[in-house]
PDB file of N, CA and C in Angstrom:
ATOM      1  N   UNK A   1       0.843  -1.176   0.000  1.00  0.00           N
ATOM      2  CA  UNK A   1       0.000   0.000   0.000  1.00  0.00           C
ATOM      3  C   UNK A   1       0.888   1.240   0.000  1.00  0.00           C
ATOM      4  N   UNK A   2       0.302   2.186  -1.121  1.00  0.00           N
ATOM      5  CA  UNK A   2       1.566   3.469  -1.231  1.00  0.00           C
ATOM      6  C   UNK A   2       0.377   4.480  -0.839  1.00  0.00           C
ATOM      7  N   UNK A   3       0.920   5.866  -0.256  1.00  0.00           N
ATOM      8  CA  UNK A   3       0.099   6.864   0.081  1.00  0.00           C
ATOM      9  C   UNK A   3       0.177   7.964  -1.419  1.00  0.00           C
ATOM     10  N   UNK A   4      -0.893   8.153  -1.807  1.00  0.00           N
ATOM     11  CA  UNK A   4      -0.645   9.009  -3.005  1.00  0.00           C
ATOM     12  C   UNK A   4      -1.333  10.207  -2.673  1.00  0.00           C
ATOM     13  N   UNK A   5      -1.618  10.951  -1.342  1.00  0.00           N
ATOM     14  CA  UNK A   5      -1.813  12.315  -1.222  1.00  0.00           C
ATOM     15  C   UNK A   5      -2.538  12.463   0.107  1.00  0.00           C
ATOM     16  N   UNK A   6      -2.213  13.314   0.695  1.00  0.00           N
ATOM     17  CA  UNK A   6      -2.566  13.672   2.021  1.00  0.00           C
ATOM     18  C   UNK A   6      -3.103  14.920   2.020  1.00  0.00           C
ATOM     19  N   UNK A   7      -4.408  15.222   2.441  1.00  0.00           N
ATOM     20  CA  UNK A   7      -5.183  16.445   2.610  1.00  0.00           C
ATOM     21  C   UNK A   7      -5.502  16.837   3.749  1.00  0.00           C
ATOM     22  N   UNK A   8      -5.546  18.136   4.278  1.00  0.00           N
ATOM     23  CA  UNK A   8      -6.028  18.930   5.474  1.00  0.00           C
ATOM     24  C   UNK A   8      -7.054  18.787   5.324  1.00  0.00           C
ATOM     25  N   UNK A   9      -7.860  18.018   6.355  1.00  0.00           N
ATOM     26  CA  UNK A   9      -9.521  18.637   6.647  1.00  0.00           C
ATOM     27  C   UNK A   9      -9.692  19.938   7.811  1.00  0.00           C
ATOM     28  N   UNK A  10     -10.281  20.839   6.925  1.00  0.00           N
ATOM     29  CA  UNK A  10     -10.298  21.984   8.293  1.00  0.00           C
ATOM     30  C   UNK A  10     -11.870  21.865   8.602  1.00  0.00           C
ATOM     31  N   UNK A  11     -12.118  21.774   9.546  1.00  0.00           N
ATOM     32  CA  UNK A  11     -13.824  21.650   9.948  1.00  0.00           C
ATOM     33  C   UNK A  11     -14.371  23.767  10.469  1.00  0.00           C
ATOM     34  N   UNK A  12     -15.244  24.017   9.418  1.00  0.00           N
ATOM     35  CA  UNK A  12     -15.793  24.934   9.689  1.00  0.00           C
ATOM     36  C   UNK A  12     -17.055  24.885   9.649  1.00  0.00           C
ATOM     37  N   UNK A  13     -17.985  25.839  10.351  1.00  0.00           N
ATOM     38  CA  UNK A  13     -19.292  25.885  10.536  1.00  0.00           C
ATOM     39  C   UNK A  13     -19.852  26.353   9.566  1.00  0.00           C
ATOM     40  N   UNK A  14     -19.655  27.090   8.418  1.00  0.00           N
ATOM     41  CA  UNK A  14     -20.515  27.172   7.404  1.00  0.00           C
ATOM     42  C   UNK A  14     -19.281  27.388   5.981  1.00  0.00           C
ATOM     43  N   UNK A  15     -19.738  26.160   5.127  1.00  0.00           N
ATOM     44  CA  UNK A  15     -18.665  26.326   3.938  1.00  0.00           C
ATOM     45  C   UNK A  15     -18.245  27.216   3.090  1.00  0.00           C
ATOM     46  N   UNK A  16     -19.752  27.638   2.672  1.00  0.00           N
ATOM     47  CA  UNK A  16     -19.623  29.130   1.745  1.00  0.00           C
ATOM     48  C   UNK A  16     -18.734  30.259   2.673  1.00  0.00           C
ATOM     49  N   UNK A  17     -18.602  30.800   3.341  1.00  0.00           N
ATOM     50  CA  UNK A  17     -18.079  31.772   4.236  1.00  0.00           C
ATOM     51  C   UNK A  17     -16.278  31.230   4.325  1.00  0.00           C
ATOM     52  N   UNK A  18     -16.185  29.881   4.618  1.00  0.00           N
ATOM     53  CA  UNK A  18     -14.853  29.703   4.402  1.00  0.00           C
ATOM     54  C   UNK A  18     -14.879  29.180   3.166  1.00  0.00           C
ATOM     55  N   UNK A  19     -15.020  29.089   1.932  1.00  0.00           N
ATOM     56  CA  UNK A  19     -14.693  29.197   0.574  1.00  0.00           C
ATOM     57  C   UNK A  19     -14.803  30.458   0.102  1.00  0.00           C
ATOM     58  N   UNK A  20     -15.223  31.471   0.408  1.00  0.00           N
ATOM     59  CA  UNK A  20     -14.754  33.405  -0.099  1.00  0.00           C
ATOM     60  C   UNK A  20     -13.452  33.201   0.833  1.00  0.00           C
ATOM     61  N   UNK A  21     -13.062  32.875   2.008  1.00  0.00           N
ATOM     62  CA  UNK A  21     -11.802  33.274   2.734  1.00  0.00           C
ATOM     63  C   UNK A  21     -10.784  32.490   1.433  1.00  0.00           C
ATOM     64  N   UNK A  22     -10.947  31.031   1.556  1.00  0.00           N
ATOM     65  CA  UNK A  22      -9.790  30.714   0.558  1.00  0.00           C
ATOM     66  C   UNK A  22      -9.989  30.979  -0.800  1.00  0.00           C
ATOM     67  N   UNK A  23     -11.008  31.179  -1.237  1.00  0.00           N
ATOM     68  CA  UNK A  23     -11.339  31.471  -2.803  1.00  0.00           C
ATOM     69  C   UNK A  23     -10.685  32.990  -3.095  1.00  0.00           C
ATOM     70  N   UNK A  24     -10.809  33.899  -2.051  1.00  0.00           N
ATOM     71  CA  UNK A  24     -10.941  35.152  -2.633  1.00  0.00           C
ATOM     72  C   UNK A  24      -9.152  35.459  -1.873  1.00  0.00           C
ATOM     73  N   UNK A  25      -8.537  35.150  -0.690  1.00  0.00           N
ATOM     74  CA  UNK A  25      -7.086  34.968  -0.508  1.00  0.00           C
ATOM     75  C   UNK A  25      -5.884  34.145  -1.216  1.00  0.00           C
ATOM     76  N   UNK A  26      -6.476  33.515  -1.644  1.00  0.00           N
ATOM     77  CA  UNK A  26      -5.281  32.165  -2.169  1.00  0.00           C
ATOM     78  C   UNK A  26      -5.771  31.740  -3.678  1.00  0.00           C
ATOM     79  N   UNK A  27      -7.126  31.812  -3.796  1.00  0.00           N
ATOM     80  CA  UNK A  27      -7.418  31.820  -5.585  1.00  0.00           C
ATOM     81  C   UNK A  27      -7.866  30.146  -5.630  1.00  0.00           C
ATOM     82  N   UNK A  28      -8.286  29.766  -4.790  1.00  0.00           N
ATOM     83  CA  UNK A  28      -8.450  28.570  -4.628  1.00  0.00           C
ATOM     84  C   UNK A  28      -9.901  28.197  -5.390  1.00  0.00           C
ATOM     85  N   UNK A  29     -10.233  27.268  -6.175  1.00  0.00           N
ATOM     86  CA  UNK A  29     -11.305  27.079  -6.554  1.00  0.00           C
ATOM     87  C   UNK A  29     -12.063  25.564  -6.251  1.00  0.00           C
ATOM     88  N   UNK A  30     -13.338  25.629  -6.332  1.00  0.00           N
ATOM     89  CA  UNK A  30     -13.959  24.983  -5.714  1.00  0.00           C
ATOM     90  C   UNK A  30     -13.895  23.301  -6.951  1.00  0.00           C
ATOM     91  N   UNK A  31     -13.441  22.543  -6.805  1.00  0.00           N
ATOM     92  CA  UNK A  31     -13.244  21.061  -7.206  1.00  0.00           C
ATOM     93  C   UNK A  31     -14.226  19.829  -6.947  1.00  0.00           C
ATOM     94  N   UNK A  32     -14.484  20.019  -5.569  1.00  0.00           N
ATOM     95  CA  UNK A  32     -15.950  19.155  -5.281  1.00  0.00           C
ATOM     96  C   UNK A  32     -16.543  19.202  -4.041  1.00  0.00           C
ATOM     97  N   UNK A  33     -18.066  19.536  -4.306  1.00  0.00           N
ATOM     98  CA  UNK A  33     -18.764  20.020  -2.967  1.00  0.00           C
ATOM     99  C   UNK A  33     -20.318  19.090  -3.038  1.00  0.00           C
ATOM    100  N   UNK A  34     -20.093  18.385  -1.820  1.00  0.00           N
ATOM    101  CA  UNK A  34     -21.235  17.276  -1.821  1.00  0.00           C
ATOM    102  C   UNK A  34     -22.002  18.569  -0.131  1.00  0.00           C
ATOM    103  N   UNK A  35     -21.508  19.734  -0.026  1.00  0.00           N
ATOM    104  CA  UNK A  35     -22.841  20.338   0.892  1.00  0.00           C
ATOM    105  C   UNK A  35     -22.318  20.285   2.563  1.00  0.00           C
ATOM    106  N   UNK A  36     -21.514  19.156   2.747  1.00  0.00           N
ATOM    107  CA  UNK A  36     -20.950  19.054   4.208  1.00  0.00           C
ATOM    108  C   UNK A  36     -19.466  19.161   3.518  1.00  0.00           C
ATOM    109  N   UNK A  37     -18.493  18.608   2.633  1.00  0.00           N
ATOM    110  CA  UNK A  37     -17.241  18.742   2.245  1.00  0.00           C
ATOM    111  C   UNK A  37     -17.485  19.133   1.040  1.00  0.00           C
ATOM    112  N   UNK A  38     -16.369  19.955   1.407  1.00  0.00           N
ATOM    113  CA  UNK A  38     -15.556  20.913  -0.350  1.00  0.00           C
ATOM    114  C   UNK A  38     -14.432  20.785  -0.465  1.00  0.00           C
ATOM    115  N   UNK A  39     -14.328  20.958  -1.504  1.00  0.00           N
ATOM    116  CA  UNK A  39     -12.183  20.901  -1.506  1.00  0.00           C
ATOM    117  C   UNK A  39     -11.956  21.746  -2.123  1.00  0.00           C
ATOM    118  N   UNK A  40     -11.125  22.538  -2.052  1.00  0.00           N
ATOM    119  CA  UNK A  40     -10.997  23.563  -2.802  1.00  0.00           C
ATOM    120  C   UNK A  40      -9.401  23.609  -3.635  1.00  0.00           C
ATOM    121  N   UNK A  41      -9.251  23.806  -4.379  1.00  0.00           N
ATOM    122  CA  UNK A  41      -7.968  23.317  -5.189  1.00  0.00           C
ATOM    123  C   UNK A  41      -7.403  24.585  -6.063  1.00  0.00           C
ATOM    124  N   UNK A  42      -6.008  24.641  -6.137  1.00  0.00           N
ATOM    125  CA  UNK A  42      -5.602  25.520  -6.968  1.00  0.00           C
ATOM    126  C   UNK A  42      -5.325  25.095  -8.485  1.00  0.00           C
ATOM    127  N   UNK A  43      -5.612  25.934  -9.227  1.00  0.00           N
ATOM    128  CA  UNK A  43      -5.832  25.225 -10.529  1.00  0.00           C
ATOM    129  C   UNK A  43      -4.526  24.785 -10.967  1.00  0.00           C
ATOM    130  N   UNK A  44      -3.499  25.494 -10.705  1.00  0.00           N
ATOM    131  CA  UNK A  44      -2.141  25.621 -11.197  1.00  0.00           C
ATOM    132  C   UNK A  44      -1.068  24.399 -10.771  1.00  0.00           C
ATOM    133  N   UNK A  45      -1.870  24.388  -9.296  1.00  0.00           N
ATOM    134  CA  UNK A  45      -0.279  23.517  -8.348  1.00  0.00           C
ATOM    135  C   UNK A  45      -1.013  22.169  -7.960  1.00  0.00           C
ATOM    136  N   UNK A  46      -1.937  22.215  -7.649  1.00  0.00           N
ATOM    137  CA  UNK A  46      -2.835  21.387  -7.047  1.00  0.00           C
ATOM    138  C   UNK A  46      -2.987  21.220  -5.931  1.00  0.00           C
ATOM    139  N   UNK A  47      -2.731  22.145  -4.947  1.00  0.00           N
ATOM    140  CA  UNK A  47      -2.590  22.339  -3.757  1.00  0.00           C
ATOM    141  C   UNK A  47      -4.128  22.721  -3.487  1.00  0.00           C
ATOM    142  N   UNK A  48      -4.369  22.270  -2.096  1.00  0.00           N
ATOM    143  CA  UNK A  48      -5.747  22.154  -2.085  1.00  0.00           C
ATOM    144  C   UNK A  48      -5.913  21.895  -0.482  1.00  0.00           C
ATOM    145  N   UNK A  49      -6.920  22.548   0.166  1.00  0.00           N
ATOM    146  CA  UNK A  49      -7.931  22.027   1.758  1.00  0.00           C
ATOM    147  C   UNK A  49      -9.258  21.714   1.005  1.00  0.00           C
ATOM    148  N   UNK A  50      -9.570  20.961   1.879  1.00  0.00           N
ATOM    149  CA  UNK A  50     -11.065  20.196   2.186  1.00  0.00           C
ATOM    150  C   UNK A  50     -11.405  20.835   3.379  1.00  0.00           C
ATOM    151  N   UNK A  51     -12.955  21.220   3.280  1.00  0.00           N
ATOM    152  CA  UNK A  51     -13.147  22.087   4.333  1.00  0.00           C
ATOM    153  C   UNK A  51     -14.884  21.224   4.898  1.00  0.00           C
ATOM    154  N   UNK A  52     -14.934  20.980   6.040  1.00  0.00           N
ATOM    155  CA  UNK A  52     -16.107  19.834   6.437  1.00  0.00           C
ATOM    156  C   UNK A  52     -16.737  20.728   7.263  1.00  0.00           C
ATOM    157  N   UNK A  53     -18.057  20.513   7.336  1.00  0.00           N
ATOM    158  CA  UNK A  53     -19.071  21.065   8.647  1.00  0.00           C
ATOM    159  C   UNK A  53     -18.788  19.748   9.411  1.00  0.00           C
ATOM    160  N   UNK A  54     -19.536  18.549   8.908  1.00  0.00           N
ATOM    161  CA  UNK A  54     -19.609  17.410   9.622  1.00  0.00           C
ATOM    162  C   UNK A  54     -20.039  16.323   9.110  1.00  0.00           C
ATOM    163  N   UNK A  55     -18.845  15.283   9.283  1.00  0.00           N
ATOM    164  CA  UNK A  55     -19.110  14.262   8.034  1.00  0.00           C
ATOM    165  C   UNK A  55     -20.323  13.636   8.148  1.00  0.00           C
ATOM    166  N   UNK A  56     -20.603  13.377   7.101  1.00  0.00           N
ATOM    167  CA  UNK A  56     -22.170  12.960   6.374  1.00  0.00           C
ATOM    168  C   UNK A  56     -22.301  11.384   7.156  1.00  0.00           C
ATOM    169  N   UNK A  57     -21.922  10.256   7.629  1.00  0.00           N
ATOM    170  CA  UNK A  57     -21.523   9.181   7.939  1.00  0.00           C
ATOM    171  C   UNK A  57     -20.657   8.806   8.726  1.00  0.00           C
ATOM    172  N   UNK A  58     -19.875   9.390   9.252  1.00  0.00           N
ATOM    173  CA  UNK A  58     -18.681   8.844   9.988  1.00  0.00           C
ATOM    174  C   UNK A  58     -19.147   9.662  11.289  1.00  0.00           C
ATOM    175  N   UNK A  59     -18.794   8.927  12.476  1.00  0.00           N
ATOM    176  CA  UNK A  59     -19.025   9.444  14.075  1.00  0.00           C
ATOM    177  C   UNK A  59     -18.100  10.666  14.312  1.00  0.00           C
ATOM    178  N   UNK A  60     -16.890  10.641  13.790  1.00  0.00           N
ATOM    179  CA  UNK A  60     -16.406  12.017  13.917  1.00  0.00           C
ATOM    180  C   UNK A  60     -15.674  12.805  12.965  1.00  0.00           C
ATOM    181  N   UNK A  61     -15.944  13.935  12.834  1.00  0.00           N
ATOM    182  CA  UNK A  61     -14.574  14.480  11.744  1.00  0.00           C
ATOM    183  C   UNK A  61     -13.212  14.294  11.936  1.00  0.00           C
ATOM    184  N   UNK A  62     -13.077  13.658  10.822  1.00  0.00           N
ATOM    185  CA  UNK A  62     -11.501  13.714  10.902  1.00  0.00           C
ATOM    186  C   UNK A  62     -10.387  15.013  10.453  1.00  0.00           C
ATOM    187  N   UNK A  63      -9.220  15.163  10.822  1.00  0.00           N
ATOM    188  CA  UNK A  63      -8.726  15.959  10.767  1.00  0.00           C
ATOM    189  C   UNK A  63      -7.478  16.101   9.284  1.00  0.00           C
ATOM    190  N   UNK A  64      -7.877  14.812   9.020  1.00  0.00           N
ATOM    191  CA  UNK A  64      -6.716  14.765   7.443  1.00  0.00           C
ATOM    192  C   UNK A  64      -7.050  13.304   6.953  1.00  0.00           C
ATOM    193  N   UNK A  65      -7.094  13.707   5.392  1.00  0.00           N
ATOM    194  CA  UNK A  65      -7.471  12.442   4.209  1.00  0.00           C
ATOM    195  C   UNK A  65      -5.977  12.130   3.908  1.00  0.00           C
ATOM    196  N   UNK A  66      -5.931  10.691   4.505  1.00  0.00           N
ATOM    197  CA  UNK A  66      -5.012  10.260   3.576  1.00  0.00           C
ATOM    198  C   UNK A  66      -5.244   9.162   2.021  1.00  0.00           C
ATOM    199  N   UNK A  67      -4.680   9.381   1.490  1.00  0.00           N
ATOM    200  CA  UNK A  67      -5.368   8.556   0.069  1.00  0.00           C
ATOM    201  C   UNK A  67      -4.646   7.442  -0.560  1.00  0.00           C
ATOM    202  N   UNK A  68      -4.778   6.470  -0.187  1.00  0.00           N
ATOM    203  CA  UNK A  68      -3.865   5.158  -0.504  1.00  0.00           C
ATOM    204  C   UNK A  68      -4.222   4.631  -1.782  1.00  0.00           C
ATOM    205  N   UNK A  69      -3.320   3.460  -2.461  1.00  0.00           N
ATOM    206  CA  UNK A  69      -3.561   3.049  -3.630  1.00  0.00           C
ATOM    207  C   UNK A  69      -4.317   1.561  -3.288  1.00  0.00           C
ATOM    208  N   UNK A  70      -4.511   1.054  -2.138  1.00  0.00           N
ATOM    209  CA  UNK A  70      -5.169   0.283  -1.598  1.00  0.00           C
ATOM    210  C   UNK A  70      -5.862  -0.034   0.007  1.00  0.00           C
ATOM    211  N   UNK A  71      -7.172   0.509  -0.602  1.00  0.00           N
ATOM    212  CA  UNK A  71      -7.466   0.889   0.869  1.00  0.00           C
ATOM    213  C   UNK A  71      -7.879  -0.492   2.030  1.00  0.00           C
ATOM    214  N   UNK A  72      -7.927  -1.505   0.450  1.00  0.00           N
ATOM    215  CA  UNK A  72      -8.527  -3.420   1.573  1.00  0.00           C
ATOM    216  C   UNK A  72      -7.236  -3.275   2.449  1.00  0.00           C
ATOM    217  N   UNK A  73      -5.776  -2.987   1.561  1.00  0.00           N
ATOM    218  CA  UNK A  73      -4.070  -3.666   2.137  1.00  0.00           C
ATOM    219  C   UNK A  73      -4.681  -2.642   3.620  1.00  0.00           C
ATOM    220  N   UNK A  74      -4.661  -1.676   3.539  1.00  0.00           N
ATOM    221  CA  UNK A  74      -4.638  -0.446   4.550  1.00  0.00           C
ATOM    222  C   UNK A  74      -5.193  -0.637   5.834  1.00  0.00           C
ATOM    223  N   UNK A  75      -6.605  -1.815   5.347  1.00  0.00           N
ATOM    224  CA  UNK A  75      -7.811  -1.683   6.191  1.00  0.00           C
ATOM    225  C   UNK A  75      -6.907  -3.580   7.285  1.00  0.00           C
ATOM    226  N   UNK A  76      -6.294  -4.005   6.151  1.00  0.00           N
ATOM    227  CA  UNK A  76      -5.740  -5.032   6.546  1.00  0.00           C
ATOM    228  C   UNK A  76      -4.418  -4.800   7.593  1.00  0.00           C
ATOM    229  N   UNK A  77      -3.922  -3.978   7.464  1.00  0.00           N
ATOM    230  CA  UNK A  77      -2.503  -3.301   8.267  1.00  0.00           C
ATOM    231  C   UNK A  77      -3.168  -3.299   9.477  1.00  0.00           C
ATOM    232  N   UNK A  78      -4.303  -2.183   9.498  1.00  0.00           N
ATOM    233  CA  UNK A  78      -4.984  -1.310  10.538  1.00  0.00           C
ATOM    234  C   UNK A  78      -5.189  -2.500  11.444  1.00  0.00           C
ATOM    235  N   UNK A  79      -6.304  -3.699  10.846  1.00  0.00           N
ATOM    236  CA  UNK A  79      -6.282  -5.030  11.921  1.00  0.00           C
ATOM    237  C   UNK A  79      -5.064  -5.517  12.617  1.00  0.00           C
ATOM    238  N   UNK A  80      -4.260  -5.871  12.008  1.00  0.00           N
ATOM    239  CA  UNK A  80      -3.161  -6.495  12.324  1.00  0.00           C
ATOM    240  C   UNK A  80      -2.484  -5.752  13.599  1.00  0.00           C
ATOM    241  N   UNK A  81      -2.423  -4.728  13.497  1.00  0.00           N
ATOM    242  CA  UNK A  81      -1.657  -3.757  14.376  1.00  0.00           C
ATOM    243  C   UNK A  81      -2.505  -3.143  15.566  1.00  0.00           C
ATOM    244  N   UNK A  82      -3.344  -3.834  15.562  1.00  0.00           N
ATOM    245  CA  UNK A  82      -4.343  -3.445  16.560  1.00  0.00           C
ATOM    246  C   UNK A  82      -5.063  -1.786  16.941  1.00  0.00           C
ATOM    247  N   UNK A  83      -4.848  -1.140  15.685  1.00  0.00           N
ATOM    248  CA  UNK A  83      -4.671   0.391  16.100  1.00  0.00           C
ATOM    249  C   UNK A  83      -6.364   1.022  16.040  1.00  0.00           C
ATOM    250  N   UNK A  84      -6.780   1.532  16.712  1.00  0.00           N
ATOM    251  CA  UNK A  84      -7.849   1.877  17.227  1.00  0.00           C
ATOM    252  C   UNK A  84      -9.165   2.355  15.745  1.00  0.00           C
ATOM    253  N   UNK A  85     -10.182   1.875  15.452  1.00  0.00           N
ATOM    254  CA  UNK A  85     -10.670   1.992  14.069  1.00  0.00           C
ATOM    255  C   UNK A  85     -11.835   3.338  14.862  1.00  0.00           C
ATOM    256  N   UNK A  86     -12.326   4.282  14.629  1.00  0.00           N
ATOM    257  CA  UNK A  86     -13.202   4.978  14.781  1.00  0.00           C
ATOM    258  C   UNK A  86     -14.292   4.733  13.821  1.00  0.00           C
ATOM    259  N   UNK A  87     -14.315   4.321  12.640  1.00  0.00           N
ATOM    260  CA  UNK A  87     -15.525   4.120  11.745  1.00  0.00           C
ATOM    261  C   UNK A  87     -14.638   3.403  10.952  1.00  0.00           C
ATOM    262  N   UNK A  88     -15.720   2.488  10.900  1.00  0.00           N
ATOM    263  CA  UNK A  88     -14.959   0.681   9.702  1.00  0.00           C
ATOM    264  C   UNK A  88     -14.913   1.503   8.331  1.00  0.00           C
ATOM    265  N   UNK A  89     -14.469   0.258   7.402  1.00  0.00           N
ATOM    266  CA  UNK A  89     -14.296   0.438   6.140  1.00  0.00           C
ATOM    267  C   UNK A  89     -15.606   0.349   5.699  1.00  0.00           C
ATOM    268  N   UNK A  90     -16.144   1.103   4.533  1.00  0.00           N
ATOM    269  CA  UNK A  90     -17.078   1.174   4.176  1.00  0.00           C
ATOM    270  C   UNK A  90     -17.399   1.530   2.089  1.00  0.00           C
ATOM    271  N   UNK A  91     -17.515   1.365   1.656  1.00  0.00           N
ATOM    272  CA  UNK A  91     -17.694   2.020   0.581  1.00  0.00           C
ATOM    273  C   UNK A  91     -18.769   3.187   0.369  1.00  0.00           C
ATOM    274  N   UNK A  92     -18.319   4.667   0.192  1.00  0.00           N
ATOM    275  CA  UNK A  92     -19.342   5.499   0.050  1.00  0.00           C
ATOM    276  C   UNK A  92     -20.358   5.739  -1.188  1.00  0.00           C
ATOM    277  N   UNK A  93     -21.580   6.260  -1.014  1.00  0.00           N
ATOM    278  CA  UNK A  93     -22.006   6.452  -2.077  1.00  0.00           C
ATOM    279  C   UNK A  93     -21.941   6.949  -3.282  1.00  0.00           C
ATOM    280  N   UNK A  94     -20.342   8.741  -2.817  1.00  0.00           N
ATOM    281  CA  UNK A  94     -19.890   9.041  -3.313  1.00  0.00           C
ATOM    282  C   UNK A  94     -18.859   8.468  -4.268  1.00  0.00           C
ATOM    283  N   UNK A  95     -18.742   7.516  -3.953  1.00  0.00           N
ATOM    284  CA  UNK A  95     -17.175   6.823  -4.594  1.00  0.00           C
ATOM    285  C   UNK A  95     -16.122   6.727  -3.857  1.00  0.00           C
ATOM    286  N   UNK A  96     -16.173   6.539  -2.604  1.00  0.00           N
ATOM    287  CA  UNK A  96     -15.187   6.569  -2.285  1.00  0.00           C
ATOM    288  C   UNK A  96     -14.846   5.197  -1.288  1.00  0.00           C
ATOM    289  N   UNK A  97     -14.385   4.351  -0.930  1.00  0.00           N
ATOM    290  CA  UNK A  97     -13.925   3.463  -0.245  1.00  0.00           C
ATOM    291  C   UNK A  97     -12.961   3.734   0.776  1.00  0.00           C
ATOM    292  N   UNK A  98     -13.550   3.576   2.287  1.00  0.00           N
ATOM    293  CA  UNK A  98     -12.595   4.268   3.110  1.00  0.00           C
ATOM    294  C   UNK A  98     -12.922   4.227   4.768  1.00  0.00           C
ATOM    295  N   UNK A  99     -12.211   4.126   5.431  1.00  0.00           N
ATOM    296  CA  UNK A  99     -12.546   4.173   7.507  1.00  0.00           C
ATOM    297  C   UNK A  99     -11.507   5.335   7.822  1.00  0.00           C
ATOM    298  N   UNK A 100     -11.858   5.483   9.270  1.00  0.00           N
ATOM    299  CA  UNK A 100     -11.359   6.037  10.146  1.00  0.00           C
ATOM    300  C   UNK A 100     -10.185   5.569  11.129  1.00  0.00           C
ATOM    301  N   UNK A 101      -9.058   6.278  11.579  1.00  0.00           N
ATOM    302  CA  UNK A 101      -8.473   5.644  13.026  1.00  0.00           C
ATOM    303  C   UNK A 101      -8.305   6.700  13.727  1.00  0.00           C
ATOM    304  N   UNK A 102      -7.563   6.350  14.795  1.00  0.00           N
ATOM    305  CA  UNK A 102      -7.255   7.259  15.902  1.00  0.00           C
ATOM    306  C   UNK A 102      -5.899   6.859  15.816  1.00  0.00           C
ATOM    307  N   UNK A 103      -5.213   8.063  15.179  1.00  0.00           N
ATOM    308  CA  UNK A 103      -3.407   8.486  15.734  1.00  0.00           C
ATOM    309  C   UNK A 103      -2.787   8.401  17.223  1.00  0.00           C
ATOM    310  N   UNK A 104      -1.521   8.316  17.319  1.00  0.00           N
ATOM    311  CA  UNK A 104      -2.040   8.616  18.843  1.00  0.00           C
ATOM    312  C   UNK A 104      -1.912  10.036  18.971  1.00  0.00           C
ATOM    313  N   UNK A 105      -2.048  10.460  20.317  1.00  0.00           N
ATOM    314  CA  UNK A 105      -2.402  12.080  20.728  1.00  0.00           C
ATOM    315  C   UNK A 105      -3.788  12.416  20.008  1.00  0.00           C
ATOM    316  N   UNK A 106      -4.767  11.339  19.277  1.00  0.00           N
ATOM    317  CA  UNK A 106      -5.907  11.210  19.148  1.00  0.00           C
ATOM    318  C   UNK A 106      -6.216  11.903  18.237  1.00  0.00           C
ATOM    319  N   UNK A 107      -5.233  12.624  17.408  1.00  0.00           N
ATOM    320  CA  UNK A 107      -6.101  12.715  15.433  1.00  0.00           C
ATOM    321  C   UNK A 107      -6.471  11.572  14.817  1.00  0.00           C
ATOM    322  N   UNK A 108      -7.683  12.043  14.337  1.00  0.00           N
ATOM    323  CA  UNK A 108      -8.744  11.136  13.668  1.00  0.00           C
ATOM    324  C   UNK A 108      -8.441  11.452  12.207  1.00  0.00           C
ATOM    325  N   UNK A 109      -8.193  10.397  11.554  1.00  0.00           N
ATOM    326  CA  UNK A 109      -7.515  10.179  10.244  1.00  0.00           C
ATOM    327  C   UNK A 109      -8.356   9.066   9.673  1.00  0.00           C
ATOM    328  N   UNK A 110      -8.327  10.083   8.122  1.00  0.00           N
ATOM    329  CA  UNK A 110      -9.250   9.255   7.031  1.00  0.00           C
ATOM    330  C   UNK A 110      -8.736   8.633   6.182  1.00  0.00           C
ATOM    331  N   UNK A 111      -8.664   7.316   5.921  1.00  0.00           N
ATOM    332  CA  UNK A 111      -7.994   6.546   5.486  1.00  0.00           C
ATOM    333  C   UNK A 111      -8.855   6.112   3.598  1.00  0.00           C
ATOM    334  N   UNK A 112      -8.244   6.723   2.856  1.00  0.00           N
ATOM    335  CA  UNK A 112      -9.515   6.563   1.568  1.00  0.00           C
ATOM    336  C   UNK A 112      -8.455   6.151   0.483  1.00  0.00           C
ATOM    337  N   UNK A 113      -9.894   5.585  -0.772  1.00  0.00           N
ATOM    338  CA  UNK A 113      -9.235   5.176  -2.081  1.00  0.00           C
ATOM    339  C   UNK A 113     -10.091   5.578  -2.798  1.00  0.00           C
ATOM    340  N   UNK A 114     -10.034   5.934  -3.635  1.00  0.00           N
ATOM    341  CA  UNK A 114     -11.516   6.526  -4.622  1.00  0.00           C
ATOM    342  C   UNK A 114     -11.653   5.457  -5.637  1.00  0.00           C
ATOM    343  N   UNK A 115     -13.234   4.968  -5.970  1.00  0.00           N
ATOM    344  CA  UNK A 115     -13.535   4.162  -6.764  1.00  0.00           C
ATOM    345  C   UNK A 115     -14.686   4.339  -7.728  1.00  0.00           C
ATOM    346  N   UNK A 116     -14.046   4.221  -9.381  1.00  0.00           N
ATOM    347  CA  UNK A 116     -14.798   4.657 -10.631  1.00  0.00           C
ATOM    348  C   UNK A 116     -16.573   3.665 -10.387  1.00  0.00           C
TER     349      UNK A 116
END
């Protein structure tokens, strides 16, 4: 399992209000918004936050997407190692295939693979 991109989730209370902060400071444009998450991306670099009210499904927000090239190997590590799961693996409706853990010092990390 290789990590192919790691994203900031910043959790704010209303999205539109923090998409003028990064849209209209940093030029950031909006890439994909399902209403609770947006991501906002620069067209140029690809640099990009995801910005959450509160995830749609999962018990808590997490604080950063990581994006693996296999999320079964990932979900298989996570068992093995006994490391604390906050929300199982699941496939979303969105497309996406993916759980939760707990880091220690207790960041909640999203463990995802996106699927066509």
């Amino acid at each position: 399992m290789r990590i192919m991109s790691v994203t900031t989730n910043l959790t704010v209370p209303d999205i539109d209000e923090a998409r003028t902060f990064w849209s209209g400071l940093f030029g950031l444009t909006t890439e994909m918004d399902l209403g609770w998450v947006a991501r906002l991306t620069d067209p140029t670099t690809g640099a990009h936050v995801q910005l959450v009210t509160s995830d749609a499904t999962a018990p808590e927000d997490s604080a950063l997407t990581v994006k693996v090239d296999d999320v079964d190997e990932a979900w298989r590590q996570v068992q093995d190692r006994g490391v604390e799961v906050v929300h199982p693996i699941v496939t979303e409706e969105w497309g996406v295939r993916r759980f939760f853990v707990r880091a220690p010092g207790g960041t909640v990390v999203n463990i995802a693979q996106h699927h066509d």
